[in-house]
Each structure stands twice: as structure tokens, then as C-alpha cells.
N, C-alpha and C. Protein backbone atom coordinates (compact mmCIF):
# COMPACT_ATOMS: atom_id res chain seq x y z
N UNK A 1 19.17 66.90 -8.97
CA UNK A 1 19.75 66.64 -7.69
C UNK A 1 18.86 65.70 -6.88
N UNK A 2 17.31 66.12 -6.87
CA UNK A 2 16.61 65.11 -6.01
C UNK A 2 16.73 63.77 -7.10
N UNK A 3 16.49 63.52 -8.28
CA UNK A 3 17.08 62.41 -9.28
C UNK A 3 18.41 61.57 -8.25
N UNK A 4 19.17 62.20 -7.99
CA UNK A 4 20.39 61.91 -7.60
C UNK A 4 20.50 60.96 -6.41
N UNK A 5 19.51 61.96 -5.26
CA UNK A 5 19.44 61.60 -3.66
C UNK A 5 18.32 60.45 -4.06
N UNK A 6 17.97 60.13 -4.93
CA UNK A 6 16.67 58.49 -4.77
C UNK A 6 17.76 57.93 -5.66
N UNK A 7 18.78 57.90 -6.22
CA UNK A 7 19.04 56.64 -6.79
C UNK A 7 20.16 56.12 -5.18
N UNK A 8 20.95 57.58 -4.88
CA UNK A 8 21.92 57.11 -3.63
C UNK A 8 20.77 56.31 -2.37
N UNK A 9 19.95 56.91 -2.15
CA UNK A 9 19.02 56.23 -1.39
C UNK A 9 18.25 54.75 -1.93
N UNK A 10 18.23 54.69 -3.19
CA UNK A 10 17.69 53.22 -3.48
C UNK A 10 19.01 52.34 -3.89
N UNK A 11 20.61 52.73 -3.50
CA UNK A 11 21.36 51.65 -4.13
C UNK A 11 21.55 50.64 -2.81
N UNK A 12 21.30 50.53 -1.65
CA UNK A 12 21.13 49.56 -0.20
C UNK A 12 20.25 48.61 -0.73
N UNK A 13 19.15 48.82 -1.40
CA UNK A 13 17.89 48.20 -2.10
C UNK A 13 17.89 47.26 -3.06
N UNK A 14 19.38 48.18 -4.06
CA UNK A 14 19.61 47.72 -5.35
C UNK A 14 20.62 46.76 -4.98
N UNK A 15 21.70 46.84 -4.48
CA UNK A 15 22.52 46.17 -3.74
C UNK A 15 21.85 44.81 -2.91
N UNK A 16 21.01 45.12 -2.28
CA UNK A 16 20.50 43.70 -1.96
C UNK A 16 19.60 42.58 -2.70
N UNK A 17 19.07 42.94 -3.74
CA UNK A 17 18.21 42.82 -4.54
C UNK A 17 19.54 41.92 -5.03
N UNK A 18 20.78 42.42 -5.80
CA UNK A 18 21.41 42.32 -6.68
C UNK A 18 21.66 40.61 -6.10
N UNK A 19 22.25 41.19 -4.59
CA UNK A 19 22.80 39.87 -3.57
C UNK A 19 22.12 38.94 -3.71
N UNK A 20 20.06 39.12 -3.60
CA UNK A 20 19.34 37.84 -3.03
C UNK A 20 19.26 37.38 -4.64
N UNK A 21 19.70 37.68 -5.56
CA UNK A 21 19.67 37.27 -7.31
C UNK A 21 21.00 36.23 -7.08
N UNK A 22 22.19 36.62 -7.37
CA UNK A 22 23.31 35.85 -6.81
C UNK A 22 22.95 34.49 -6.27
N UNK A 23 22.67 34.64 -4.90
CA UNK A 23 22.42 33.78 -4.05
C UNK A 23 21.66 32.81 -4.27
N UNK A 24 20.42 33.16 -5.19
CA UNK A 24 19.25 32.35 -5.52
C UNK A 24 19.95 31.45 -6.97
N UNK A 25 20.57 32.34 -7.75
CA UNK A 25 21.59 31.58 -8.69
C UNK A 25 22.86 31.02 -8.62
N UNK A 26 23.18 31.26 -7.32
CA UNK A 26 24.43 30.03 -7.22
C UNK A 26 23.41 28.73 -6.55
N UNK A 27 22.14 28.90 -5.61
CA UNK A 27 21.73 27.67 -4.82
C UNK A 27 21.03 26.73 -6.17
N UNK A 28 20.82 27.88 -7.58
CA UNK A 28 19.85 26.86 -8.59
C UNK A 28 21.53 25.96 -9.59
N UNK A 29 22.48 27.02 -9.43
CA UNK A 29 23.39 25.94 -9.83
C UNK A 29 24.02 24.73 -8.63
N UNK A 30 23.87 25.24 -7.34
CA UNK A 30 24.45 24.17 -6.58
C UNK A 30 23.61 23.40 -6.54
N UNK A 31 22.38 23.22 -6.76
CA UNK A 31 21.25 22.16 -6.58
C UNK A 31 21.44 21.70 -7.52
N UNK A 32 21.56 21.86 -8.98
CA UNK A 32 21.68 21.28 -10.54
C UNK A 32 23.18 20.19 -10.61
N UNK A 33 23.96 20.53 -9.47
CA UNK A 33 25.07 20.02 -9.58
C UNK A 33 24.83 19.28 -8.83
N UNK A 34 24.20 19.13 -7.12
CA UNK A 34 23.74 17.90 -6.76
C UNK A 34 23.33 17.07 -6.83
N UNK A 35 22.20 17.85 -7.80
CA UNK A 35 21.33 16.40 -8.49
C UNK A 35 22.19 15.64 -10.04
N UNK A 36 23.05 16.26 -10.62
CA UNK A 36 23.65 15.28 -11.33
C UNK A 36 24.78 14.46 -10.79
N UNK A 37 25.63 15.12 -9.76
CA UNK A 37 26.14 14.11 -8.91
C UNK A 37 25.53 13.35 -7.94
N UNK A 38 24.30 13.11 -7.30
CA UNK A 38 23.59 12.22 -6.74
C UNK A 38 22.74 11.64 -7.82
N UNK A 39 22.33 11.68 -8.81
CA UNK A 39 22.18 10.84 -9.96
C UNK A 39 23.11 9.66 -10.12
N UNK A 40 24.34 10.29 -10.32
CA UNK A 40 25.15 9.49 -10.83
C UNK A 40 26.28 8.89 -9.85
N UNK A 41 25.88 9.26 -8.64
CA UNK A 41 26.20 8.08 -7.21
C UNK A 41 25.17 7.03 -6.92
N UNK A 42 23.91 7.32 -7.33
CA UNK A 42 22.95 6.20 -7.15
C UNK A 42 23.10 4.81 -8.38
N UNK A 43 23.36 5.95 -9.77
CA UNK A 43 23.26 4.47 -10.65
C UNK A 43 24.55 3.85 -10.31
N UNK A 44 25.89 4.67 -9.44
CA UNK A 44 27.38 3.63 -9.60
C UNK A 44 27.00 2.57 -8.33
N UNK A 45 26.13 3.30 -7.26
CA UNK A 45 26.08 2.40 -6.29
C UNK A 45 24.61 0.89 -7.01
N UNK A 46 24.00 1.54 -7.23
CA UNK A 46 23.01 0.61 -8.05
C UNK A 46 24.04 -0.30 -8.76
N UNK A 47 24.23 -0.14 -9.37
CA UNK A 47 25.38 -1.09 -10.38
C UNK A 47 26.89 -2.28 -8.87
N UNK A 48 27.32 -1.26 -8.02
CA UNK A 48 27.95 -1.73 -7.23
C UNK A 48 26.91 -3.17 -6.44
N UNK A 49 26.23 -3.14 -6.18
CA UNK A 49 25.01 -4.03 -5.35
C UNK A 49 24.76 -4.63 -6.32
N UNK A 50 24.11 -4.39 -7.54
CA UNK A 50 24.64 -5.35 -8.32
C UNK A 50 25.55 -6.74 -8.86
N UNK A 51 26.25 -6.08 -8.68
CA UNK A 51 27.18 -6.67 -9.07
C UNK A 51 28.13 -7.60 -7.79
N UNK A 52 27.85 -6.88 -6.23
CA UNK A 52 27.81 -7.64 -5.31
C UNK A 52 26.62 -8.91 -4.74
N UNK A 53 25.83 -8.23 -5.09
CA UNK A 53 24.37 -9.51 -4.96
C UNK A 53 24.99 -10.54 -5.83
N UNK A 54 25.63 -10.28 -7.35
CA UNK A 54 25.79 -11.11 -7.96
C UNK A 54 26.95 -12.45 -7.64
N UNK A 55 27.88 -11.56 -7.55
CA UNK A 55 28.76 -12.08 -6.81
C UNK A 55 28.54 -13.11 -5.41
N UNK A 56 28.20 -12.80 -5.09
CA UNK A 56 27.82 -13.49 -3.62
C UNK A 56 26.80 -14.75 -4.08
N UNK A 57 25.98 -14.47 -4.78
CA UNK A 57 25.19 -15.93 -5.67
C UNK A 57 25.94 -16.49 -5.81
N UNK A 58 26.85 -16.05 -7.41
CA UNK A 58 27.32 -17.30 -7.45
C UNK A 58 28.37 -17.90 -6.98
N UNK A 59 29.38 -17.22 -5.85
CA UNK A 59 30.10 -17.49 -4.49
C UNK A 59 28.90 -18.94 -3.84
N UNK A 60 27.94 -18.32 -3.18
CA UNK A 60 26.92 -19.47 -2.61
C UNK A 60 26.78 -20.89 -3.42
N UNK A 61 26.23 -20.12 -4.88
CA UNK A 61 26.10 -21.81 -5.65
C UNK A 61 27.45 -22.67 -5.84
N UNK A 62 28.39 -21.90 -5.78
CA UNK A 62 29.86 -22.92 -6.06
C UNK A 62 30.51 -23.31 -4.61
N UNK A 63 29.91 -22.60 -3.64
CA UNK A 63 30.11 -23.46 -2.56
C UNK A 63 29.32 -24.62 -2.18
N UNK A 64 27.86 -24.07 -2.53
CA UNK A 64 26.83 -25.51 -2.38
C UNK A 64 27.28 -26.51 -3.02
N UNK A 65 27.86 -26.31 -4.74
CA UNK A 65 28.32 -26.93 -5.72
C UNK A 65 29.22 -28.72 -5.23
N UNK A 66 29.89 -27.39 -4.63
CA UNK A 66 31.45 -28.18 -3.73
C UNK A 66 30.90 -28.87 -2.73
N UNK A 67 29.76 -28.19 -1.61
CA UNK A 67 29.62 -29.18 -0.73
C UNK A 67 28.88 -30.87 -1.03
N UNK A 68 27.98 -29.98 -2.10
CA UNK A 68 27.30 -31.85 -2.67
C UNK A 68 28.55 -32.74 -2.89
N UNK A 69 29.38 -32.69 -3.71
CA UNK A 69 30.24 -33.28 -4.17
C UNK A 69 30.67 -33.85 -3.15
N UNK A 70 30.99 -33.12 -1.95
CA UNK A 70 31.78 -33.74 -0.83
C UNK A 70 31.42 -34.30 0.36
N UNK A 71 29.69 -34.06 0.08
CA UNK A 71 29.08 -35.21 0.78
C UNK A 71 28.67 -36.58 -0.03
N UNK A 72 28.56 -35.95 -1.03
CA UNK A 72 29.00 -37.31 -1.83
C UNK A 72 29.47 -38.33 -1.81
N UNK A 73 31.06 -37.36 -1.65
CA UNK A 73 32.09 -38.98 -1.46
C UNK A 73 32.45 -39.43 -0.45
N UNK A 74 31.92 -38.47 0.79
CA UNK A 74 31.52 -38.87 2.28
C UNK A 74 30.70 -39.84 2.42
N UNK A 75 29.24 -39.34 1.49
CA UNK A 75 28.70 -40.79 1.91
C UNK A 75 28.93 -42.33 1.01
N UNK A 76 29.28 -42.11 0.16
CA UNK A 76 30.20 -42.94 -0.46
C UNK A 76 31.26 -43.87 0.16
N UNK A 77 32.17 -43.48 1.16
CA UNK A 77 33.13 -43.66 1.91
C UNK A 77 32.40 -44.14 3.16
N UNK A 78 31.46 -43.54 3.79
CA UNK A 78 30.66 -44.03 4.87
C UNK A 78 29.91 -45.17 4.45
N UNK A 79 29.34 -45.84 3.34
CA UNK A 79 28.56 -47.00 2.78
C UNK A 79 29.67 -47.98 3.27
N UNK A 80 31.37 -47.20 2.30
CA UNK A 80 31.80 -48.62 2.27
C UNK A 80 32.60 -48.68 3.60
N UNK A 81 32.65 -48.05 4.70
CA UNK A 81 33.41 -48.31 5.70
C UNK A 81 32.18 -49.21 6.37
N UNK A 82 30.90 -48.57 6.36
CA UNK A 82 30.14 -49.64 7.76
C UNK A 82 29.34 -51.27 6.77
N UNK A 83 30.15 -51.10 5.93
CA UNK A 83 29.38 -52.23 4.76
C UNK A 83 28.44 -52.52 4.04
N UNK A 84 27.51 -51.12 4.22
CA UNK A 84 26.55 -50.87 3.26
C UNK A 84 26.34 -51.26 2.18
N UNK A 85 25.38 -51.83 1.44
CA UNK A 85 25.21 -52.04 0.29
C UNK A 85 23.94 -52.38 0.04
N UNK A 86 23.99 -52.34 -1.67
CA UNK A 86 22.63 -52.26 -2.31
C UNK A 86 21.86 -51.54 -1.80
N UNK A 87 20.59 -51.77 -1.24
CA UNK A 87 19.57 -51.00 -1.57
C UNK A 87 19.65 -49.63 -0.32
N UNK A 88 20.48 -50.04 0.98
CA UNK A 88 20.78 -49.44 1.98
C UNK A 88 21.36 -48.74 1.41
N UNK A 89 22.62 -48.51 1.18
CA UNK A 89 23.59 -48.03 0.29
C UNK A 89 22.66 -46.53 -0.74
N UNK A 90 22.06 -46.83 -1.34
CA UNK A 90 21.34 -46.35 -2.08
C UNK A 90 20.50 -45.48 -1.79
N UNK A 91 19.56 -46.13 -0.18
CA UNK A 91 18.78 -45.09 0.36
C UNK A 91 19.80 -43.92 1.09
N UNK A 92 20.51 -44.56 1.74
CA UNK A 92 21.73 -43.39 2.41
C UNK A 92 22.07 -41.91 1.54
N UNK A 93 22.22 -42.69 0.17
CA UNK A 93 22.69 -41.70 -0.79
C UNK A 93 21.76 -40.81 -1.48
N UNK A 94 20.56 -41.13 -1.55
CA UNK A 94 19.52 -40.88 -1.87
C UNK A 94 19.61 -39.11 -0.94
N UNK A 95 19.04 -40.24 0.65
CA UNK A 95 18.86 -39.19 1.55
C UNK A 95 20.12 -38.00 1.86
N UNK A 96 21.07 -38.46 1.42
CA UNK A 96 22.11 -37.45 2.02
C UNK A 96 22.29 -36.05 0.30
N UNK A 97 21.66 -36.91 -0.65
CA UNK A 97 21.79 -36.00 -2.10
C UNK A 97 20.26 -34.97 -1.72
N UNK A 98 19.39 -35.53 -1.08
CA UNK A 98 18.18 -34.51 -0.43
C UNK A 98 18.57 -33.49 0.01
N UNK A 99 19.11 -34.19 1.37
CA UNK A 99 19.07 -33.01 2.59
C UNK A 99 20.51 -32.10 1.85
N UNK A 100 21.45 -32.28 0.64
CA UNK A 100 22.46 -31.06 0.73
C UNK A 100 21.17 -30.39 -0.27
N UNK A 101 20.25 -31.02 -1.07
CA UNK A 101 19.64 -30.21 -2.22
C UNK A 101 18.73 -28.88 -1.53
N UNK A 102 18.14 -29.60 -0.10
CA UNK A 102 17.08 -28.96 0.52
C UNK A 102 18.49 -27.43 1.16
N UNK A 103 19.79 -27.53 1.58
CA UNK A 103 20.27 -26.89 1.86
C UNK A 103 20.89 -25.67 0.65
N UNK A 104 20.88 -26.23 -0.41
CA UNK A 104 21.31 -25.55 -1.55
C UNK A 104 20.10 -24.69 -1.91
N UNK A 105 18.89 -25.14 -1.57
CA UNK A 105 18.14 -24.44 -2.13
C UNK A 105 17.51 -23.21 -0.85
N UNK A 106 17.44 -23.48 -0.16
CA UNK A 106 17.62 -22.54 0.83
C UNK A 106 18.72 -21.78 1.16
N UNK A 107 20.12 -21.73 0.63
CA UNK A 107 20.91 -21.04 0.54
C UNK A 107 20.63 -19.87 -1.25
N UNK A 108 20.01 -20.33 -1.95
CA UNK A 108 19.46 -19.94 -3.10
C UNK A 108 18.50 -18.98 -2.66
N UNK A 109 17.42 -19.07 -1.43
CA UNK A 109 16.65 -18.12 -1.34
C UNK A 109 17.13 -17.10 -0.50
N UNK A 110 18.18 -17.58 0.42
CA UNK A 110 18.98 -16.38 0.96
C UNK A 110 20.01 -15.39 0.35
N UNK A 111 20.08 -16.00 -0.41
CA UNK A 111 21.23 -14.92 -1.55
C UNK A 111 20.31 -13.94 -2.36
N UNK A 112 19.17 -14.48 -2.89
CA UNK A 112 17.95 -14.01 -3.29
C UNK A 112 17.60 -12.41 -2.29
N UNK A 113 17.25 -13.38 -0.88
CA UNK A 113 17.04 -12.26 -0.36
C UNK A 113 17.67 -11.03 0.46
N UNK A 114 18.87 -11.51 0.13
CA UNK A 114 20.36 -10.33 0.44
C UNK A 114 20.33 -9.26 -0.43
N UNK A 115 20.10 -10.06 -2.10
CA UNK A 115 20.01 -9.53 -3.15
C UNK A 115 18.21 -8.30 -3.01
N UNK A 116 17.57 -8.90 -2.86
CA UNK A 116 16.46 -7.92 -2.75
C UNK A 116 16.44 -6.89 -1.34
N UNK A 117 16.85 -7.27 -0.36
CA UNK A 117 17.42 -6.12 0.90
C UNK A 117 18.10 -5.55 0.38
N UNK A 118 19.31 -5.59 -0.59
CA UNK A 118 20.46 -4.34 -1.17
C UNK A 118 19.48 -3.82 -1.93
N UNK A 119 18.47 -4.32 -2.44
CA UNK A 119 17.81 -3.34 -3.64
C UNK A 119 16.93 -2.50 -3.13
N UNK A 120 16.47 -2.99 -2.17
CA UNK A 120 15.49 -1.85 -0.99
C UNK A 120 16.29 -1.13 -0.49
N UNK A 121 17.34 -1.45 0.07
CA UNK A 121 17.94 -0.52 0.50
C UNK A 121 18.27 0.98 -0.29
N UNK A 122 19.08 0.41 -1.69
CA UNK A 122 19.27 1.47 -2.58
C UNK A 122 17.86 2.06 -3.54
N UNK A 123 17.03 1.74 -3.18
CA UNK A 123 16.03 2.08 -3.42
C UNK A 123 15.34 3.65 -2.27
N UNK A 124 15.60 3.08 -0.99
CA UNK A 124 15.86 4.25 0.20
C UNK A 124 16.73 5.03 -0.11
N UNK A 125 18.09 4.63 -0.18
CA UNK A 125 19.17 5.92 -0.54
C UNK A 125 18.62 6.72 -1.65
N UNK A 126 18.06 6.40 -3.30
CA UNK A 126 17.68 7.41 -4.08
C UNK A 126 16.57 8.12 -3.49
N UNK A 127 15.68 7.22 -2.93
CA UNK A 127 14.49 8.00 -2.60
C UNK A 127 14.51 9.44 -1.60
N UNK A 128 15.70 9.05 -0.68
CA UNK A 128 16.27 9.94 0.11
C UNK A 128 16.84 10.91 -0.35
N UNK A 129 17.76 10.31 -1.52
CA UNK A 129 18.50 11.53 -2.08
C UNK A 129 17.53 12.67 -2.95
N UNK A 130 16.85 12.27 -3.37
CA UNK A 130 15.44 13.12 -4.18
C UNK A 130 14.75 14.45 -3.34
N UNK A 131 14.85 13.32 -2.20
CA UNK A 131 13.89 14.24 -1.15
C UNK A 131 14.87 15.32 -0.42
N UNK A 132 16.33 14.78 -0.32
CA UNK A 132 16.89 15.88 0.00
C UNK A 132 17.45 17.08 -0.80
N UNK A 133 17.29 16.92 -1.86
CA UNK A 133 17.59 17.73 -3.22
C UNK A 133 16.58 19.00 -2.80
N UNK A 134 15.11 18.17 -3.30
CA UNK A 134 14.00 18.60 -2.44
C UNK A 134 14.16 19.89 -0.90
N UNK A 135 14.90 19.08 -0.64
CA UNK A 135 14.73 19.82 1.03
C UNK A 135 15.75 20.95 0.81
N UNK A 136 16.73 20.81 0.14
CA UNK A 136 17.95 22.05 -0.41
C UNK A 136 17.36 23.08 -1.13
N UNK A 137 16.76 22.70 -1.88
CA UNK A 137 15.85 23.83 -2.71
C UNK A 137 14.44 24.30 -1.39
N UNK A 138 14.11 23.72 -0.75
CA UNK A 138 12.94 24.79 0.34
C UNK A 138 14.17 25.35 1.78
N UNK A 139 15.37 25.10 2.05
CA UNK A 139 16.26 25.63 2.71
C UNK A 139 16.54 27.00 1.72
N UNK A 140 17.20 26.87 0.77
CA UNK A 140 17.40 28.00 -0.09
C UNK A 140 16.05 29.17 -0.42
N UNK A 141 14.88 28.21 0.03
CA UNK A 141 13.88 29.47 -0.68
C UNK A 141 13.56 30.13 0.61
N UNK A 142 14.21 29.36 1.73
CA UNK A 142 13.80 30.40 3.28
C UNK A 142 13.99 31.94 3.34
N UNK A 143 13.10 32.73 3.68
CA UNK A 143 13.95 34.36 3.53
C UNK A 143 13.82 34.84 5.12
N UNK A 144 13.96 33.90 6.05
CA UNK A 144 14.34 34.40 7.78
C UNK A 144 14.70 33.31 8.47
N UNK A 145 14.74 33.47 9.71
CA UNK A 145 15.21 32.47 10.28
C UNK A 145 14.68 31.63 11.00
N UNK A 146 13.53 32.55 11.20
CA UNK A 146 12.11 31.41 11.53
C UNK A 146 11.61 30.49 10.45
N UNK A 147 11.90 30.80 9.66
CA UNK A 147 11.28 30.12 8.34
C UNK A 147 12.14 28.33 8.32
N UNK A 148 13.60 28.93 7.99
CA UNK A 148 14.62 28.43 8.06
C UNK A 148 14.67 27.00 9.36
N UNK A 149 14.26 28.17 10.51
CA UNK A 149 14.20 26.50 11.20
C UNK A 149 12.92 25.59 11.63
N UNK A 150 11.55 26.66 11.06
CA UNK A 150 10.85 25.30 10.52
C UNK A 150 10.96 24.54 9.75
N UNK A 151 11.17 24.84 8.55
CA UNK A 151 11.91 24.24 7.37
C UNK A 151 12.82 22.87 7.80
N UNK A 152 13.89 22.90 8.45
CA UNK A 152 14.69 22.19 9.01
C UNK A 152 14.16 21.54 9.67
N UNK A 153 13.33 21.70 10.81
CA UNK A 153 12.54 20.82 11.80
C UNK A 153 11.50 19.68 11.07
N UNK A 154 10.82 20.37 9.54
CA UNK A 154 10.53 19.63 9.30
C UNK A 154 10.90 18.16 8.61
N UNK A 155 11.94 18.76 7.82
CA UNK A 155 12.70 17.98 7.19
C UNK A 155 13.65 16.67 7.92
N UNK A 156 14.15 17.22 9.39
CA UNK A 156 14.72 16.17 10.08
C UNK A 156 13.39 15.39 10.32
N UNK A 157 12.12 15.46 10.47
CA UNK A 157 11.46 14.41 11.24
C UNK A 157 10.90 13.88 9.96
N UNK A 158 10.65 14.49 9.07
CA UNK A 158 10.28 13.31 7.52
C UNK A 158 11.56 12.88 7.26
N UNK A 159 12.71 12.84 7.65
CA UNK A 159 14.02 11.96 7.33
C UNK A 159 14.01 11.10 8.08
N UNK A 160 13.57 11.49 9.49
CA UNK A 160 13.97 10.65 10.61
C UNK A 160 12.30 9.47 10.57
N UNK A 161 11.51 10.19 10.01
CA UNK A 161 10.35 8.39 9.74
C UNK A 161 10.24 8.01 8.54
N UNK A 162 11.05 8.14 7.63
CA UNK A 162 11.16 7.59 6.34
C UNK A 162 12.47 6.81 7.08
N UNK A 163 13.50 6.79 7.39
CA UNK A 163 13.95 6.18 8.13
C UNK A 163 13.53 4.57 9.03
N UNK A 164 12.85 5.02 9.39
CA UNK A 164 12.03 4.17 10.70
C UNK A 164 11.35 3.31 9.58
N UNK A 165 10.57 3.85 8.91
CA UNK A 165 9.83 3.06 7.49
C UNK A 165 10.67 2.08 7.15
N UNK A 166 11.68 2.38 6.05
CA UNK A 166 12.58 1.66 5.79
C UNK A 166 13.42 0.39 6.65
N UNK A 167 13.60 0.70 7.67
CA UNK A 167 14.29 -0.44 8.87
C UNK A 167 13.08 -1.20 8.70
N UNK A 168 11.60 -0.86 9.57
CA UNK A 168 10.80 -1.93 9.29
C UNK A 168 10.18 -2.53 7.99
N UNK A 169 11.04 -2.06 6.91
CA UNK A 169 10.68 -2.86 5.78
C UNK A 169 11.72 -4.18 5.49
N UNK A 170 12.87 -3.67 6.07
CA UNK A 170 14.12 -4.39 5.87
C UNK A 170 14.03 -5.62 6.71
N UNK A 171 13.46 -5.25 8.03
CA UNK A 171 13.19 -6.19 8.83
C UNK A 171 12.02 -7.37 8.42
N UNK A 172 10.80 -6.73 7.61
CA UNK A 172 10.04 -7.47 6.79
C UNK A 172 10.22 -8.21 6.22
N UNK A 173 10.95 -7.83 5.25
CA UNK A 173 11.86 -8.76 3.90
C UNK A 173 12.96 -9.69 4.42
N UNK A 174 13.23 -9.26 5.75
CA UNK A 174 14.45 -10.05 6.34
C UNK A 174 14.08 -11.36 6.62
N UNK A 175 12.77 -11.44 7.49
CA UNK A 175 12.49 -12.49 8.35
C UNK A 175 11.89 -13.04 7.24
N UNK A 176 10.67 -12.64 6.11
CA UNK A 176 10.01 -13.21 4.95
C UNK A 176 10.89 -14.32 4.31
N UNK A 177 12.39 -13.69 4.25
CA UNK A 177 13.65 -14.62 3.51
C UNK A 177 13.79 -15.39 4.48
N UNK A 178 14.20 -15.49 5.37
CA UNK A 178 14.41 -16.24 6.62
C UNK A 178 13.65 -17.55 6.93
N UNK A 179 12.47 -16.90 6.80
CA UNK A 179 11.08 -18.47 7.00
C UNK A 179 11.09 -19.32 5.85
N UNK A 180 11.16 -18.05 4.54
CA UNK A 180 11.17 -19.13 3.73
C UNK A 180 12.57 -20.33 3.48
N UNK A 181 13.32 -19.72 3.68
CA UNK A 181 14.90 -20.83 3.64
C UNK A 181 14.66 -21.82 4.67
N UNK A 182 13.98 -21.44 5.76
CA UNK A 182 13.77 -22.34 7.09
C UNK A 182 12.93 -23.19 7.02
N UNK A 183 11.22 -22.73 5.81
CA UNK A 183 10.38 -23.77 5.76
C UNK A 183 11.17 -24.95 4.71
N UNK A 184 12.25 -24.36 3.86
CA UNK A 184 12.81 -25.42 2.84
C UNK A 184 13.53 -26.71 2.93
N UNK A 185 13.78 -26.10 4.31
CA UNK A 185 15.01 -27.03 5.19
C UNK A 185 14.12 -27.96 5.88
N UNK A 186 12.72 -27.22 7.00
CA UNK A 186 12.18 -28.33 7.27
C UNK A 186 11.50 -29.16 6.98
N UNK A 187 10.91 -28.84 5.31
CA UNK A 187 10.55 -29.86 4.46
C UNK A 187 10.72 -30.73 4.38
N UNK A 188 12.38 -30.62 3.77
CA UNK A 188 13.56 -31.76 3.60
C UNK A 188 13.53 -32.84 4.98
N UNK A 189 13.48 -32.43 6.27
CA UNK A 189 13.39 -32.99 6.93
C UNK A 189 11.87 -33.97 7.26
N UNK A 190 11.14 -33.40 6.68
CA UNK A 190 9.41 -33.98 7.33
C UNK A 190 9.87 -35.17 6.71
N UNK A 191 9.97 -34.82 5.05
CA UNK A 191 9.78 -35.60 4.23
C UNK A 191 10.62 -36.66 4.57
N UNK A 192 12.17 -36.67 5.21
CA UNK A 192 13.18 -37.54 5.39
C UNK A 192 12.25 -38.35 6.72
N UNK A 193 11.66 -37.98 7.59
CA UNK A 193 11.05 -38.25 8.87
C UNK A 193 10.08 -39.36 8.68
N UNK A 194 9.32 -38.81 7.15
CA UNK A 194 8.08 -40.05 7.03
C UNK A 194 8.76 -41.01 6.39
N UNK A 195 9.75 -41.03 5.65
CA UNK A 195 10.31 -41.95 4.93
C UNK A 195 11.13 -42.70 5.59
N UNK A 196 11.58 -42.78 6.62
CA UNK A 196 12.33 -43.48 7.56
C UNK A 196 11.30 -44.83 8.38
């Protein structure tokens, strides 16, 4: 009988025990399932940027493509309307096959660096997604509620300056692409400046 009154008295015990087992094995399968579906949202988006960086290149080079051509026969058409010829003629064409090359090629380093901002970027999203996998599994291992919302407190402010990180990296790489397309252009120009 006393056998009896400790198992009725330890089944509240057994019963919760049973619960925090459950609980701890649905959060190790819901985490196992996050991380193969955030796996496999990073490589489709990886592949998506991809394949948009790519796109957008060679969008850029077949527009540069097109514009040489059509300053081309602009300046072609401009020789023979103001009567240009020979060697004038020649320098005109010269200079106007420069300044679209100096523009093509600075449109080359901006596609470049669109292409390397999407890759930082998705480089942040996995890194993020890792860490929040991370942060799901120390939410799940909380056992109060103090715990719980340190836990949380901490996690929003390492999200929120990994964050901040990232923008000023983007902004880094932004302007880095920027100067350089800008020093390419005013090259083209020095060089057109002394030669005049």
C-alpha cells in the first residue's frame, strides 16, 4: 500500500518528466527540420543571385555592346556632316571609341560590384540563419522565464549588431565599387584632356 501511495505521489513528477522529454524532442526535430530547410533556402537563394548577378552582366555588356556601335555611326555621321576628314576624322573616332571603352569598362566594374554586394549580402543571410538555428536551440534549452528573456535579449542585440556590421560592410564595398568605376571614367578623361 505505501508501494502504492509513492508511485500515486511520484506520477505529477513522472508526468512532467515525460512532458519536458516530448518537448525537448519535438524542439530537436523542429530544429533538424529548420536547419535542412534553411540549408536549402540559402543554396536556392545562392544560386538565385547567381544567376541574377549573371544576368544583369551580361544585360550591361550587350547594352555597352550596342552603345559603341551607335556611337560609332554617330560619329561617323558627325565626321561626314561637319566635313571631317582624314586625320581629324580619325582622331574624333579614335576619341569617341575611348571615352564609350572607358564607360564600358566602368560599367564592367559596377556589375562586378552588384555582383559581390549580392554575395555579401547572402553571405549575411546564411550567417544569420546559422546563428538563429543557434539561438532556437538556447530558446528551447531555457527552463524559466527569466532565463528565457535573457536569452532573447541577448539574441536581439547580437542580431541587431551583426546587422549594423553588415550595412557598414555593404556600404564599404559600395563606395570601393563606386570610386573605382569613377576613377575609370576620369582617366579616360585626363588622358582625352592631355591629348587635346
Amino acid at each position: 500500500m505505501t508501494e502504492n501511495r509513492n508511485n500515486i505521489g511520484n506520477q505529477p513528477f513522472k508526468a512532467a518528466e515525460a512532458g519536458r522529454n516530448i518537448a525537448e524532442q519535438a524542439a530537436r526535430a523542429a530544429t533538424e527540420q529548420a536547419a535542412t530547410a534553411g540549408e536549402k533556402a540559402a543554396r536556392d537563394s545562392a544560386e538565385v543571385f547567381r544567376k541574377g548577378a549573371e544576368t544583369a552582366r551580361n544585360s550591361l555588356q550587350s547594352g555597352l555592346e550596342t552603345a559603341t556601335q551607335g556611337f560609332q555611326r554617330l560619329s561617323d555621321q558627325f565626321t561626314q556632316v561637319l566635313g571631317f576628314s582624314g586625320p581629324q576624322s580619325e582622331e574624333l573616332t579614335r576619341r569617341s571609341s575611348e571615352n564609350v571603352q572607358a564607360l564600358a569598362e566602368a560599367g564592367t566594374v559596377l556589375a562586378k560590384g552588384a555582383q559581390d554586394v549580392s554575395q555579401e549580402w547572402l553571405g549575411f543571410a546564411q550567417d544569420r540563419q546559422a546563428k538563429n538555428l543557434e539561438a532556437f536551440k538556447r530558446l528551447a534549452g531555457c527552463r524559466s522565464v527569466q532565463d528565457l528573456i535573457t536569452v532573447q535579449s541577448d539574441l536581439m542585440r547580437d542580431s541587431f549588431q551583426a546587422l549594423i556590421h553588415a550595412n557598414k560592410r555593404m556600404a564599404e564595398l559600395s563606395l570601393r565599387v563606386a570610386n573605382d568605376a569613377s576613377n575609370r571614367v576620369q582617366a579616360q578623361g585626363d588622358r582625352t584632356h592631355r591629348a587635346a
